[in-house]
Protein backbone atom coordinates (compact mmCIF):
# COMPACT_ATOMS: atom_id res chain seq x y z
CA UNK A 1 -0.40 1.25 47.25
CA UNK A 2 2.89 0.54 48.75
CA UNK A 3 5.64 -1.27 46.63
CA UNK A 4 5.49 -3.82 48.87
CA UNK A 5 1.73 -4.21 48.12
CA UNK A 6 2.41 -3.81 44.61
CA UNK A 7 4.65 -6.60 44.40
CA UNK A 8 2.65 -8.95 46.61
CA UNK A 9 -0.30 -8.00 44.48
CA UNK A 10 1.50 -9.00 40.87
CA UNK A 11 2.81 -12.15 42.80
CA UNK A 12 -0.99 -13.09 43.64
CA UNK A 13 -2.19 -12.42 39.87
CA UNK A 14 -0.61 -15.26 38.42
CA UNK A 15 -3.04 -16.87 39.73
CA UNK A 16 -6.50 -17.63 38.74
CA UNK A 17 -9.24 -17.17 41.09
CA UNK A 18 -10.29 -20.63 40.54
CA UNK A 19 -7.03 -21.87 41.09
CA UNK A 20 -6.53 -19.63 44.24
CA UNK A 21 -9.84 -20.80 45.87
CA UNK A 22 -8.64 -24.67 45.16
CA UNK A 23 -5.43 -23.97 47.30
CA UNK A 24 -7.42 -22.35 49.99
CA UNK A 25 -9.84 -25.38 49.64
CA UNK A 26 -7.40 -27.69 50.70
CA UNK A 27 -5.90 -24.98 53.75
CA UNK A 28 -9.27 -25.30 55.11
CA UNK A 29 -9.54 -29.31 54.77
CA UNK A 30 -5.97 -29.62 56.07
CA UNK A 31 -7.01 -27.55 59.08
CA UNK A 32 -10.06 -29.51 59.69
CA UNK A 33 -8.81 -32.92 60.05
CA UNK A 34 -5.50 -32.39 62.05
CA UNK A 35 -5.23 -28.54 63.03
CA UNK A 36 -3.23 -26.02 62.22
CA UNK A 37 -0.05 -28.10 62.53
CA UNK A 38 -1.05 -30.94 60.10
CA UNK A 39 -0.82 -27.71 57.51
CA UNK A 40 2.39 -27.72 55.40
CA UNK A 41 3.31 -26.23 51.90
CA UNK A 42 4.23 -29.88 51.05
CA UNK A 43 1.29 -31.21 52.16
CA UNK A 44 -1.07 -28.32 50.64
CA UNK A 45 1.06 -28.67 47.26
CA UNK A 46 0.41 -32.80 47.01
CA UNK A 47 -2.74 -32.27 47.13
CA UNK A 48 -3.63 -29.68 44.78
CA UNK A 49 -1.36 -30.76 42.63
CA UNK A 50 0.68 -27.47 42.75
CA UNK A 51 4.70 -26.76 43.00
CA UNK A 52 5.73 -25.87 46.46
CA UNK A 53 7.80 -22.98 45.21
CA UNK A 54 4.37 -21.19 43.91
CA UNK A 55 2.92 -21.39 47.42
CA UNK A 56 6.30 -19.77 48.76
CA UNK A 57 6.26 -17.11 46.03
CA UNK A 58 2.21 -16.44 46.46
CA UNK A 59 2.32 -16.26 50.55
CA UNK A 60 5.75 -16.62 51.80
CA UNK A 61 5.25 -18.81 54.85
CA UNK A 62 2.68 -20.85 56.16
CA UNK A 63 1.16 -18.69 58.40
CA UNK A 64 0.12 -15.89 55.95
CA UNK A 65 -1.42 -18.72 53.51
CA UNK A 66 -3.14 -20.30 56.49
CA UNK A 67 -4.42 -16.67 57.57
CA UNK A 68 -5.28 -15.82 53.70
CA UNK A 69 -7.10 -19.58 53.49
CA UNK A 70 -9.49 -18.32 56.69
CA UNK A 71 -9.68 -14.98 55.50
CA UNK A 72 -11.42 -16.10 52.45
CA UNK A 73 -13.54 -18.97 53.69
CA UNK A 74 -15.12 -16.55 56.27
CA UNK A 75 -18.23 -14.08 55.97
CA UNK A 76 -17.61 -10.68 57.72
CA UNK A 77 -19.77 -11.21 60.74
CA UNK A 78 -20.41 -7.69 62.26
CA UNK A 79 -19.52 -5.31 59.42
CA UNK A 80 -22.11 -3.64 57.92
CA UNK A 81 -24.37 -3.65 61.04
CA UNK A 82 -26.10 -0.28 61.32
CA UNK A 83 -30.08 -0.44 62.94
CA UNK A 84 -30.09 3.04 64.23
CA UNK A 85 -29.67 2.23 67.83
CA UNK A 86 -26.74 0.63 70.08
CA UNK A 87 -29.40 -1.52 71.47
CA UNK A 88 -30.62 -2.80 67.73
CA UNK A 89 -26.54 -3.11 66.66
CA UNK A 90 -25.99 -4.88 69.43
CA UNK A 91 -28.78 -7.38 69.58
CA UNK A 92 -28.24 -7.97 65.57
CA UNK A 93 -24.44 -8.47 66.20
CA UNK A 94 -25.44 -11.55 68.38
CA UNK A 95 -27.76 -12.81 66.31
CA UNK A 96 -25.61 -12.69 63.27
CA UNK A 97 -23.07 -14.26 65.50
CA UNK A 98 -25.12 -16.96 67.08
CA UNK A 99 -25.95 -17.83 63.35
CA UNK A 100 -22.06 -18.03 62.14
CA UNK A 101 -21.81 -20.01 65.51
CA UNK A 102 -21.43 -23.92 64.58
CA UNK A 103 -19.80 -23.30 61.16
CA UNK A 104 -17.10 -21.69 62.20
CA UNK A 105 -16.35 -23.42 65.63
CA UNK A 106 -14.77 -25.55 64.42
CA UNK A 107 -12.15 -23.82 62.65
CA UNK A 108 -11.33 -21.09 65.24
CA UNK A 109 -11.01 -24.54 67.55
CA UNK A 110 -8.58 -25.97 65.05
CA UNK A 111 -6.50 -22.74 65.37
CA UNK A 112 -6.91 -21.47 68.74
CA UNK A 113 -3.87 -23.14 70.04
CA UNK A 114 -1.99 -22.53 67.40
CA UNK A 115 -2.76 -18.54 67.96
CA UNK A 116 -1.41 -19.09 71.28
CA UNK A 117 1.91 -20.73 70.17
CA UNK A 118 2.84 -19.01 67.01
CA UNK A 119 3.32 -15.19 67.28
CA UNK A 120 3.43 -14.98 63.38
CA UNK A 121 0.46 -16.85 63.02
CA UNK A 122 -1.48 -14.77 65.92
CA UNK A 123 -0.07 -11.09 64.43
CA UNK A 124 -1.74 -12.65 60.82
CA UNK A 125 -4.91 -13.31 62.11
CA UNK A 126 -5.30 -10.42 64.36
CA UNK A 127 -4.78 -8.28 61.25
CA UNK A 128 -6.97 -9.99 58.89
CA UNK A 129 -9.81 -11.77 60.46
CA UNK A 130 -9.90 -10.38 64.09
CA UNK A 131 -9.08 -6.54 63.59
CA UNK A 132 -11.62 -5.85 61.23
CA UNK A 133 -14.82 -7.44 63.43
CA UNK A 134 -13.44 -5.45 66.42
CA UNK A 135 -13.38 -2.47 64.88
CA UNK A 136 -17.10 -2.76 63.28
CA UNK A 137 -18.00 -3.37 67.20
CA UNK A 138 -15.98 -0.17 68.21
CA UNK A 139 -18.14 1.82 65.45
CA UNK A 140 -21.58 0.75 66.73
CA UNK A 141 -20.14 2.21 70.07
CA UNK A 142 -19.16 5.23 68.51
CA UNK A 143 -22.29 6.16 67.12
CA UNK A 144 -24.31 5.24 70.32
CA UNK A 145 -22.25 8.24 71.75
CA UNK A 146 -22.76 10.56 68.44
CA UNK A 147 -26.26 9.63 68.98
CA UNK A 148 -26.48 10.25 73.31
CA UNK A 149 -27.34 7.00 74.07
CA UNK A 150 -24.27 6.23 76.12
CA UNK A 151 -21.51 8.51 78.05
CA UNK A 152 -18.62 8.75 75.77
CA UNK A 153 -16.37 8.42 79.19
CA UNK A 154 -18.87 5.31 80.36
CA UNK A 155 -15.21 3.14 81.42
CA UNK A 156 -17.22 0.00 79.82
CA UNK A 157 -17.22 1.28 76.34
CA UNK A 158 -13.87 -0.19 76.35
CA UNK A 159 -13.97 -3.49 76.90
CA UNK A 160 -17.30 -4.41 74.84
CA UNK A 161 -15.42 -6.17 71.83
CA UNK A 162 -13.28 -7.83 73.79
CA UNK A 163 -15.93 -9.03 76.11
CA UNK A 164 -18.06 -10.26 72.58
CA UNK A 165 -15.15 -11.79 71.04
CA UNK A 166 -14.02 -13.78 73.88
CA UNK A 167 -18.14 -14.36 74.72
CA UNK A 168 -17.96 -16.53 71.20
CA UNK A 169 -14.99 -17.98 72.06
CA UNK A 170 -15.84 -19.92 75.21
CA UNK A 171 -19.06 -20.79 74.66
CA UNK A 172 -18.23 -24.45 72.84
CA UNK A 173 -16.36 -24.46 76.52
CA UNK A 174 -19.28 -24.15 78.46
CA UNK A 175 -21.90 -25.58 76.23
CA UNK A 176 -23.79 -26.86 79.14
CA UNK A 177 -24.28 -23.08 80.15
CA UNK A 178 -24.67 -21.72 76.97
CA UNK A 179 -26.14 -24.67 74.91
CA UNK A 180 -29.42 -22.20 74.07
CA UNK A 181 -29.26 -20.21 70.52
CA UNK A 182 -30.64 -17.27 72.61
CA UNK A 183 -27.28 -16.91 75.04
CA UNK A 184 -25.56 -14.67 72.92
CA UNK A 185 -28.94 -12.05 72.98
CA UNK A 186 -29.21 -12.74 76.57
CA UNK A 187 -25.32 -11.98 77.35
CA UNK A 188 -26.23 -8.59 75.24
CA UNK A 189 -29.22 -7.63 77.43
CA UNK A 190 -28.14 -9.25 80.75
CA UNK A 191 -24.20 -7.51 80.77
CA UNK A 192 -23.08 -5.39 78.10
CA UNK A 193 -26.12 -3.22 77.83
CA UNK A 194 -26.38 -2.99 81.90
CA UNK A 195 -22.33 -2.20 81.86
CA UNK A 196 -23.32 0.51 79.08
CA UNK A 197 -26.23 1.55 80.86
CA UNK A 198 -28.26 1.64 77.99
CA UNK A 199 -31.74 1.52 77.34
CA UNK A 200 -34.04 -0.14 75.13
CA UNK A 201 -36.38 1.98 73.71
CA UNK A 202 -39.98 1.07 73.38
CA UNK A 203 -40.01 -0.42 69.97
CA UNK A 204 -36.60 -2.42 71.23
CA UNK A 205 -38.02 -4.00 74.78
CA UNK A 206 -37.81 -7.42 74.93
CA UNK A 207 -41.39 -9.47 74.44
CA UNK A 208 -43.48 -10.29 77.78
């Protein structure tokens, strides 16, 4: 552990988890009824009852207590995702995701312009919440090509977790396209698995 991560880590232990999960309690409320930018240490301190200062000396700034606050209130969507087939990873990644769908909408909408806007806020995010599901995507691809099912220098391998990311992203946007639980499984078999040129196997091929 760095010092740096030392020190953050002994700043962090003064507080109680209980006490920790309050603060981030009232990060999540905040966010919910105005966005990112009704989110301020004052505000956050009134209503936990807590002194600014400790929300300065736990996180620093805003952005790394907002990122922390989503961190926490979030389940890790795609990690842990291994069926034994691209095909199975794949299809279980959008159903997980189709399941995470309305409950956390509406955060990532109370944030996404704020990502845009605030480059600390954005480099936060992408490290904690973003980075991690990306790179469980990126090992299901991996061991479809450990495995043969895809070319390792297929020139779509690339652009698969951006493509699901952004897929869960704009779907609120289009909700009269995608309004169906089933368009996340559909957008796996209808484009990414075409673009991979994958197969389903027998046990995998979808129901007549």
């Amino acid at each position: 552990m760095s010092t740096q991560a030392a020190t953050a880590a002994a700043r962090r232990s003064k507080l109680t988890p209980e006490r920790e999960a309050e603060l981030f309690e009232a990060v999540i409320c905040l966010l919910r009824e105005g966005g990112y930018d009704s989110v301020t240490m004052e505000g956050v301190a009134a209503r936990t009852k807590c002194g600014k200062a400790t929300l300065y000396r736990q996180w620093g700034t805003k952005p790394r207590l907002v990122t922390a606050a989503l961190d926490r209130s979030r389940c890790a969507v795609f990690t842990g995702i291994d069926t034994g087939s691209l095909v199975g990873d794949l299809r279980e990644a959008a159903r997980v995701a189709a399941s995470h769908r309305e409950r956390d909408a509406e955060l990532m909408e109370a944030v996404s312009q704020a990502y845009i806007q605030h480059p600390d806020l954005r480099a936060a995010l992408r490290e904690t919440v973003i980075e991690p599901e990306v790179a469980a995507l990126d090992a299901m691809l991996r061991r479809a090509v450990e495995r043969g099912e895809i070319a390792a220098d297929n020139p779509a391998i690339g652009f698969v977790a951006p493509c699901f990311m952004g897929m869960l992203r704009i779907e609120r946007l289009f909700e009269e396209r995608f309004a169906d639980a089933s368009a996340m499984r559909t957008f796996v078999d209808a484009v990414l698995l075409p673009a991979l040129r994958a197969e389903p196997r027998a046990a995998e091929a979808p129901e007549a």
